[in-house]
C-alpha atoms as a PDB file:
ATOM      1  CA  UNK A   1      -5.298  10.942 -23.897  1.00  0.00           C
ATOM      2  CA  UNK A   2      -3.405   7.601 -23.553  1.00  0.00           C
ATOM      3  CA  UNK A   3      -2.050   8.518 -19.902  1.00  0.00           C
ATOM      4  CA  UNK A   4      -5.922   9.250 -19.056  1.00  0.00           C
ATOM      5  CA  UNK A   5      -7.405   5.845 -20.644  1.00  0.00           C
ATOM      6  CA  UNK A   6      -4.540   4.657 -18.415  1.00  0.00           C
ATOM      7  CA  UNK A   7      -5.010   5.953 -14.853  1.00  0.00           C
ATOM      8  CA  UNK A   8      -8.770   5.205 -15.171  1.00  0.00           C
ATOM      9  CA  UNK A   9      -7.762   1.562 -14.711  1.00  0.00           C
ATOM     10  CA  UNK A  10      -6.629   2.706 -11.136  1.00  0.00           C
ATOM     11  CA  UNK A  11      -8.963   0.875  -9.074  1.00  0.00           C
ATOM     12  CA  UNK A  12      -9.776  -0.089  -5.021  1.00  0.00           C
ATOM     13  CA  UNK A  13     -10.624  -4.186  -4.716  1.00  0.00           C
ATOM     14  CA  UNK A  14     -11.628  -5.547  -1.213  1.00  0.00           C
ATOM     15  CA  UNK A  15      -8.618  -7.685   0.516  1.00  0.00           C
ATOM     16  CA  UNK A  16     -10.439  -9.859   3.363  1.00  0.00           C
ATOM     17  CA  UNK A  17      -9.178 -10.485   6.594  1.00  0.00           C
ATOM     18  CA  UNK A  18      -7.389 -13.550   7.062  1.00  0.00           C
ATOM     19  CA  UNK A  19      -5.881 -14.860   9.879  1.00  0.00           C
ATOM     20  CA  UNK A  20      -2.327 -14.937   8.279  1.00  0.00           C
ATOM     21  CA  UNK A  21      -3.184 -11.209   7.504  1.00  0.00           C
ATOM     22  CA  UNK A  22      -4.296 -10.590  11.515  1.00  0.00           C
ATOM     23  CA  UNK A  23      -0.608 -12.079  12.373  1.00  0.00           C
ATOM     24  CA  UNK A  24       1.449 -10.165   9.729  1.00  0.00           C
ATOM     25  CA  UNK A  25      -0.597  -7.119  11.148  1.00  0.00           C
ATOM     26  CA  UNK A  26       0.389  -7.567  14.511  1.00  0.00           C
ATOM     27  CA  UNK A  27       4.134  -7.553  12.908  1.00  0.00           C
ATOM     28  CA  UNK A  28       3.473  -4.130  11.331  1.00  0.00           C
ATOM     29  CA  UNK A  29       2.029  -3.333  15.152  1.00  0.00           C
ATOM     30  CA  UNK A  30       5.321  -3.955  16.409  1.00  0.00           C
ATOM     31  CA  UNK A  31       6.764  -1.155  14.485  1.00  0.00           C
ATOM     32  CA  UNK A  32       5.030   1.611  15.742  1.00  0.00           C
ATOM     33  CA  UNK A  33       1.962   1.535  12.994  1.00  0.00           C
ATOM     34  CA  UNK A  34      -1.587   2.205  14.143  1.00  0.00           C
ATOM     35  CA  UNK A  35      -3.481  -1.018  14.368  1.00  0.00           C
ATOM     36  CA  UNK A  36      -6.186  -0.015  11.504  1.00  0.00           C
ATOM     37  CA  UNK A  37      -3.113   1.022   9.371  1.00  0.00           C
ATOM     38  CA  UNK A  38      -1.429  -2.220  10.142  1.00  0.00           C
ATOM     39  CA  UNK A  39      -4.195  -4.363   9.219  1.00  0.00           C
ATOM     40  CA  UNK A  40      -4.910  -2.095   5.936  1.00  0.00           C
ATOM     41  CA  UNK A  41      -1.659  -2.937   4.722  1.00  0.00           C
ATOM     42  CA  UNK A  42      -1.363  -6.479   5.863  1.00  0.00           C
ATOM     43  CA  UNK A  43      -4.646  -7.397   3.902  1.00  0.00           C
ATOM     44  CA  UNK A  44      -3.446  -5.322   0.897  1.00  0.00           C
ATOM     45  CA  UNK A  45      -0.094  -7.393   0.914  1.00  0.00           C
ATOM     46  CA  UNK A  46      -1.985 -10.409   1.044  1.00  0.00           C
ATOM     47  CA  UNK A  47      -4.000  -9.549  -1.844  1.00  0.00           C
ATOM     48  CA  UNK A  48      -0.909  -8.988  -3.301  1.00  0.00           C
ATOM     49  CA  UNK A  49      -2.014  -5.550  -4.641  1.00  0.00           C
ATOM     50  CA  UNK A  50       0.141  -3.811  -6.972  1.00  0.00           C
ATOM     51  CA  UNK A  51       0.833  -0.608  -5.027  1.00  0.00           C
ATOM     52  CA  UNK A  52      -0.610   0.616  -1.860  1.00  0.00           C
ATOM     53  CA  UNK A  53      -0.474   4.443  -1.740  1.00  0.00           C
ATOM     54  CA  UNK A  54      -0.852   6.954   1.202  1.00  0.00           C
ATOM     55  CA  UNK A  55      -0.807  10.749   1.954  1.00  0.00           C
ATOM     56  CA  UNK A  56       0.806   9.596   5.618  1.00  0.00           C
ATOM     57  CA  UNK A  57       3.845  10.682   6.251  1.00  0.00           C
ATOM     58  CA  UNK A  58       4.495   8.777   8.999  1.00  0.00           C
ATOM     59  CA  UNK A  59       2.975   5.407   7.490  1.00  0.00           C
ATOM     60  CA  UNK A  60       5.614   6.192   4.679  1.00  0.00           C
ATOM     61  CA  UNK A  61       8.315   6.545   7.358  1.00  0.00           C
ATOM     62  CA  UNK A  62       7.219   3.016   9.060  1.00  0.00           C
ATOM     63  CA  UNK A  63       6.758   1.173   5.734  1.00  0.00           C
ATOM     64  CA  UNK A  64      10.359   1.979   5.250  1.00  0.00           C
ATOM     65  CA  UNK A  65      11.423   0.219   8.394  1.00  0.00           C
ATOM     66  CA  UNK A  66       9.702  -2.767   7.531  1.00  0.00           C
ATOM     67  CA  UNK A  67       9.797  -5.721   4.728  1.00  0.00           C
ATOM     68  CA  UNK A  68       6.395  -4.838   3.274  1.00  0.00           C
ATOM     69  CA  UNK A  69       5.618  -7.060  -0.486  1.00  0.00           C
ATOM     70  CA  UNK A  70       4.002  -4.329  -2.153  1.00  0.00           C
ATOM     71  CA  UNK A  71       5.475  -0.577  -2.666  1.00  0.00           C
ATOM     72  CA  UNK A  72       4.281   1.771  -0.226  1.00  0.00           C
ATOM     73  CA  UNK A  73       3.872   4.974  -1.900  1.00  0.00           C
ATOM     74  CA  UNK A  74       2.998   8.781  -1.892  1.00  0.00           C
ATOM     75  CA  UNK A  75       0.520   8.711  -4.658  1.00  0.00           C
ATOM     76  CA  UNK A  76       2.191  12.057  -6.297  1.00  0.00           C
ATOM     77  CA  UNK A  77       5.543  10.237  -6.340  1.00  0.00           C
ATOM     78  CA  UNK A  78       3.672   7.189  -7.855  1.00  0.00           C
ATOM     79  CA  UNK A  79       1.931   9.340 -10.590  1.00  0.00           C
ATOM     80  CA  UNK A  80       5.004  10.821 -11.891  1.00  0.00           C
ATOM     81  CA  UNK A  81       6.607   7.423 -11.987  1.00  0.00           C
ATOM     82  CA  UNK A  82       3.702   6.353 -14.321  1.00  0.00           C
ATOM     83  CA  UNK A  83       4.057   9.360 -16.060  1.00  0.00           C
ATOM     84  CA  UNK A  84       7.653   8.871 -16.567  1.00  0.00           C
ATOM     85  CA  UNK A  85       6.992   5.331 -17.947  1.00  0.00           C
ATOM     86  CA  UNK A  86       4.714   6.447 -20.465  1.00  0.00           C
END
């Protein structure tokens, strides 16, 4: 029941676009990401979110290529690591 209480905390926020944001997602551009993808991460890293988390394989791929502030993960591989730390 504790791991529940615990993943109900999970939660979106809103992450505004900034023009720092707009120029870190033209960065992310450069790499081969989509520009909506590119701009979804480089607001979430300026919100300085704790985890951003994607079923895209490809995103994955390109996240690795890049210095991204937040982990970029598969939200399976993310569950079991909060799992495992429980």
């Amino acid at each position: 029941m504790l791991k529940i209480r615990c993943l109900m905390t999970v939660k979106s926020i809103d992450c505004p676009v900034t023009p720092a944001a707009q120029e870190r997602a033209r960065q992310f551009i450069q790499v081969d990401f989509k520009a909506f993808d590119a701009l979804h991460v480089a607001t979430a890293e300026a919100a300085n979110v704790d985890v951003f988390l994607t079923t895209d394989d490809k995103f994955l791929k390109y996240a690795e290529r890049i210095s991204i502030h937040i982990p970029v993960m598969n939200p399976v591989n993310w569950l079991m690591e909060v799992l495992k730390h429980e």
